[in-house]
Protein backbone atom coordinates (compact mmCIF):
# COMPACT_ATOMS: atom_id res chain seq x y z
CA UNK A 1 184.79 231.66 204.00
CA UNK A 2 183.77 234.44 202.03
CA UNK A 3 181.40 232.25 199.37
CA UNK A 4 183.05 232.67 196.49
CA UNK A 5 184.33 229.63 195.40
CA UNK A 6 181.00 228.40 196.45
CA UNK A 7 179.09 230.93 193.56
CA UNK A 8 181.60 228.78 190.88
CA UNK A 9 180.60 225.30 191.98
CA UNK A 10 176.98 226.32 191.34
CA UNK A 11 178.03 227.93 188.29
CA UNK A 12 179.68 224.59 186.88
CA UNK A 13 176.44 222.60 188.65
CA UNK A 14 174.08 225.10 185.99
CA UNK A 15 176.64 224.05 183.32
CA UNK A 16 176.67 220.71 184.06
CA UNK A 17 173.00 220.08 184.24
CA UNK A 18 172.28 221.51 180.72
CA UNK A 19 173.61 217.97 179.54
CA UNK A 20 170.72 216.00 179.26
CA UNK A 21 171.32 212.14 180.87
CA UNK A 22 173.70 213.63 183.80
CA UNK A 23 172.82 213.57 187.03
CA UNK A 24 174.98 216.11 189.15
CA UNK A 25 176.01 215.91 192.58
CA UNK A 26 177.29 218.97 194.52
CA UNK A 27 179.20 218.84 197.63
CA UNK A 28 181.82 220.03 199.71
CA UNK A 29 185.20 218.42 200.21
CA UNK A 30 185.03 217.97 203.52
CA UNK A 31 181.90 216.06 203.24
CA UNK A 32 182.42 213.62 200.50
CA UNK A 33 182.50 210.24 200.78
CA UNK A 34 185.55 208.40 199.65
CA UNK A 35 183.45 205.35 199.01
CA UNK A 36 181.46 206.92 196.35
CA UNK A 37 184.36 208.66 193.85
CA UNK A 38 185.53 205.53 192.13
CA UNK A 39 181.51 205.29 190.99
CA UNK A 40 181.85 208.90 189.50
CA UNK A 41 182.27 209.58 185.74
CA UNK A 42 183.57 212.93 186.42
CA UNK A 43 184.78 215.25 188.61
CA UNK A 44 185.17 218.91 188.99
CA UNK A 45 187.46 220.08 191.94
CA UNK A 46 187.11 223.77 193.61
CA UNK A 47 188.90 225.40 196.05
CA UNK A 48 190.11 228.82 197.25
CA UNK A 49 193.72 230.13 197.39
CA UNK A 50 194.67 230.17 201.20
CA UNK A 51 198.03 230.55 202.03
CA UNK A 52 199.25 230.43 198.89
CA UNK A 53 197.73 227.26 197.17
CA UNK A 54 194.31 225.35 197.64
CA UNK A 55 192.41 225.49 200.98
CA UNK A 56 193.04 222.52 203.02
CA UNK A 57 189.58 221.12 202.96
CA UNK A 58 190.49 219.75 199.13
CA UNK A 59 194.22 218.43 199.77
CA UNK A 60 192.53 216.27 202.73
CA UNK A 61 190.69 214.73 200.10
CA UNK A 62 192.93 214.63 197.50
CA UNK A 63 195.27 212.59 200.36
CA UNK A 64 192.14 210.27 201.67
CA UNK A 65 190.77 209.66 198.26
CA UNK A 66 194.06 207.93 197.26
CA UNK A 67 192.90 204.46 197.82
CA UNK A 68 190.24 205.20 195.38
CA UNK A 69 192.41 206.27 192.29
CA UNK A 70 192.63 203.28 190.42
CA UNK A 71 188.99 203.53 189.43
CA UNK A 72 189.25 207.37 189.26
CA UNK A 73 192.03 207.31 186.77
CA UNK A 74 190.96 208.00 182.82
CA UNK A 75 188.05 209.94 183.84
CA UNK A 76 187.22 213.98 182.54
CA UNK A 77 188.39 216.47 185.79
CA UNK A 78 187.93 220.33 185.51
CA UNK A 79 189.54 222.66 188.12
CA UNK A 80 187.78 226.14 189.47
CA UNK A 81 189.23 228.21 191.96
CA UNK A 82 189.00 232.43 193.87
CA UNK A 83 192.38 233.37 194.31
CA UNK A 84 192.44 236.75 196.69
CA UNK A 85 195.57 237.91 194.75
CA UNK A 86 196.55 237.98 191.06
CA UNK A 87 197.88 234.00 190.91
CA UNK A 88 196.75 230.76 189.57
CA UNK A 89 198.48 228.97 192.72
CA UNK A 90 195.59 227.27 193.59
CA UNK A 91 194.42 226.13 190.19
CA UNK A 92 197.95 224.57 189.29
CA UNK A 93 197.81 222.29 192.83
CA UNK A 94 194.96 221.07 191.84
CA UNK A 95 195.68 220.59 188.66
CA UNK A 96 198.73 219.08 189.81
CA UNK A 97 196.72 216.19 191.28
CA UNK A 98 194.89 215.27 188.16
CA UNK A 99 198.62 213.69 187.07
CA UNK A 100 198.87 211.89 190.28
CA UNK A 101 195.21 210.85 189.68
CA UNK A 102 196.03 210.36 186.31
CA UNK A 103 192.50 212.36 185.52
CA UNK A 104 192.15 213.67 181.72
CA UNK A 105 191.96 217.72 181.97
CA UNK A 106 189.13 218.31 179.52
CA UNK A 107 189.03 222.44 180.14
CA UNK A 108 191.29 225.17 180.98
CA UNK A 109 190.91 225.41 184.75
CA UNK A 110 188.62 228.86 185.58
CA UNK A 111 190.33 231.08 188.02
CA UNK A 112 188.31 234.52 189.87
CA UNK A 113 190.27 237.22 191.52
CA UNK A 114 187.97 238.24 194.60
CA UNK A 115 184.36 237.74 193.91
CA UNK A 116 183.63 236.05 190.72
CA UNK A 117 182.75 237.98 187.84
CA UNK A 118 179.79 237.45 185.78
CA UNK A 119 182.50 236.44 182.42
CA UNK A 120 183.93 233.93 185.65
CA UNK A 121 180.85 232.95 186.39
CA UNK A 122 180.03 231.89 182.71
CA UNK A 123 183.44 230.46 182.27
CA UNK A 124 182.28 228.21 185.08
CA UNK A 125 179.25 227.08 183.34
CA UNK A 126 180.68 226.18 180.03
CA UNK A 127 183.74 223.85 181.96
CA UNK A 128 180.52 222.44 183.61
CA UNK A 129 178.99 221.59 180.49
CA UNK A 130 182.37 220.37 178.68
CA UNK A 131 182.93 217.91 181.43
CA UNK A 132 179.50 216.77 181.25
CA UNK A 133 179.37 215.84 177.96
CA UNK A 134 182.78 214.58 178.12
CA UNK A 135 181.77 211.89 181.17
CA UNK A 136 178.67 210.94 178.70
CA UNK A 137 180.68 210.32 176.04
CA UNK A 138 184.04 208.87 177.08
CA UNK A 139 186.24 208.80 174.63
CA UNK A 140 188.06 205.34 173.61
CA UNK A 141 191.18 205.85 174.63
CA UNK A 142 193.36 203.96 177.13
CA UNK A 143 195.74 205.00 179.67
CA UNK A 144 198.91 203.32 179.69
């Protein structure tokens, strides 16, 4: 509604794309296909704080793309979100859903109070380029 969660996804695109070999996709929840996450080799998930937790554009995702988290599981997740109010409500449900995904955190989630600061902002590019590198070089381990 008001852009700001939108100015962090292209924050963590810029990060993201400084990773040479990755090819970034950026889209909103509402228009991703479910077909296409198991293919990903990482994901980062952003979403504002509306009513007290993340907007319901992401949980509708989070609930379609369930069929697809077998192949989603193992793989490097980062979590963004603008919170209108001094919480993290919105970063922990999303973060919440990288255990039922069974996603590996690779950053410390980014979270803006109102419009996105320039240190947010930066944040957002540096958990961009973590996750990059981290989906270009899994690491060996194995989920159990």
């Amino acid at each position: 509604m008001t852009g700001n969660t939108e100015k962090m996804a292209k924050a963590v695109t810029e990060g993201a794309e400084l990773v040479d070999g990755v090819d970034v996709i950026l889209v909103k929840a509402s228009a991703v296909d479910v077909e296409d996450l198991g293919g990903m080799d990482g994901y980062a998930f952003g979403a504002p704080n509306t009513f007290g937790g993340m907007a319901g554009e992401l949980r509708a995702l989070f609930d379609k793309a369930w069929v697809k988290k077998e192949k989603m599981a193992g793989k490097p997740a980062v979590a963004f979100t603008s919170e209108n109010q001094d919480t993290n409500t919105a970063l922990q449900d999303i973060e919440r859903f990288f255990n039922y995904y069974k996603l590996e955190k690779v950053a410390e989630g980014v979270v803006a109070f109102k419009t996105p600061s320039e240190n947010d902002l930066e944040a957002c590019r540096e958990i961009g380029q973590i996750l990059a590198e981290k989906a270009k070089n899994p690491s060996k381990k194995q989920l159990v």
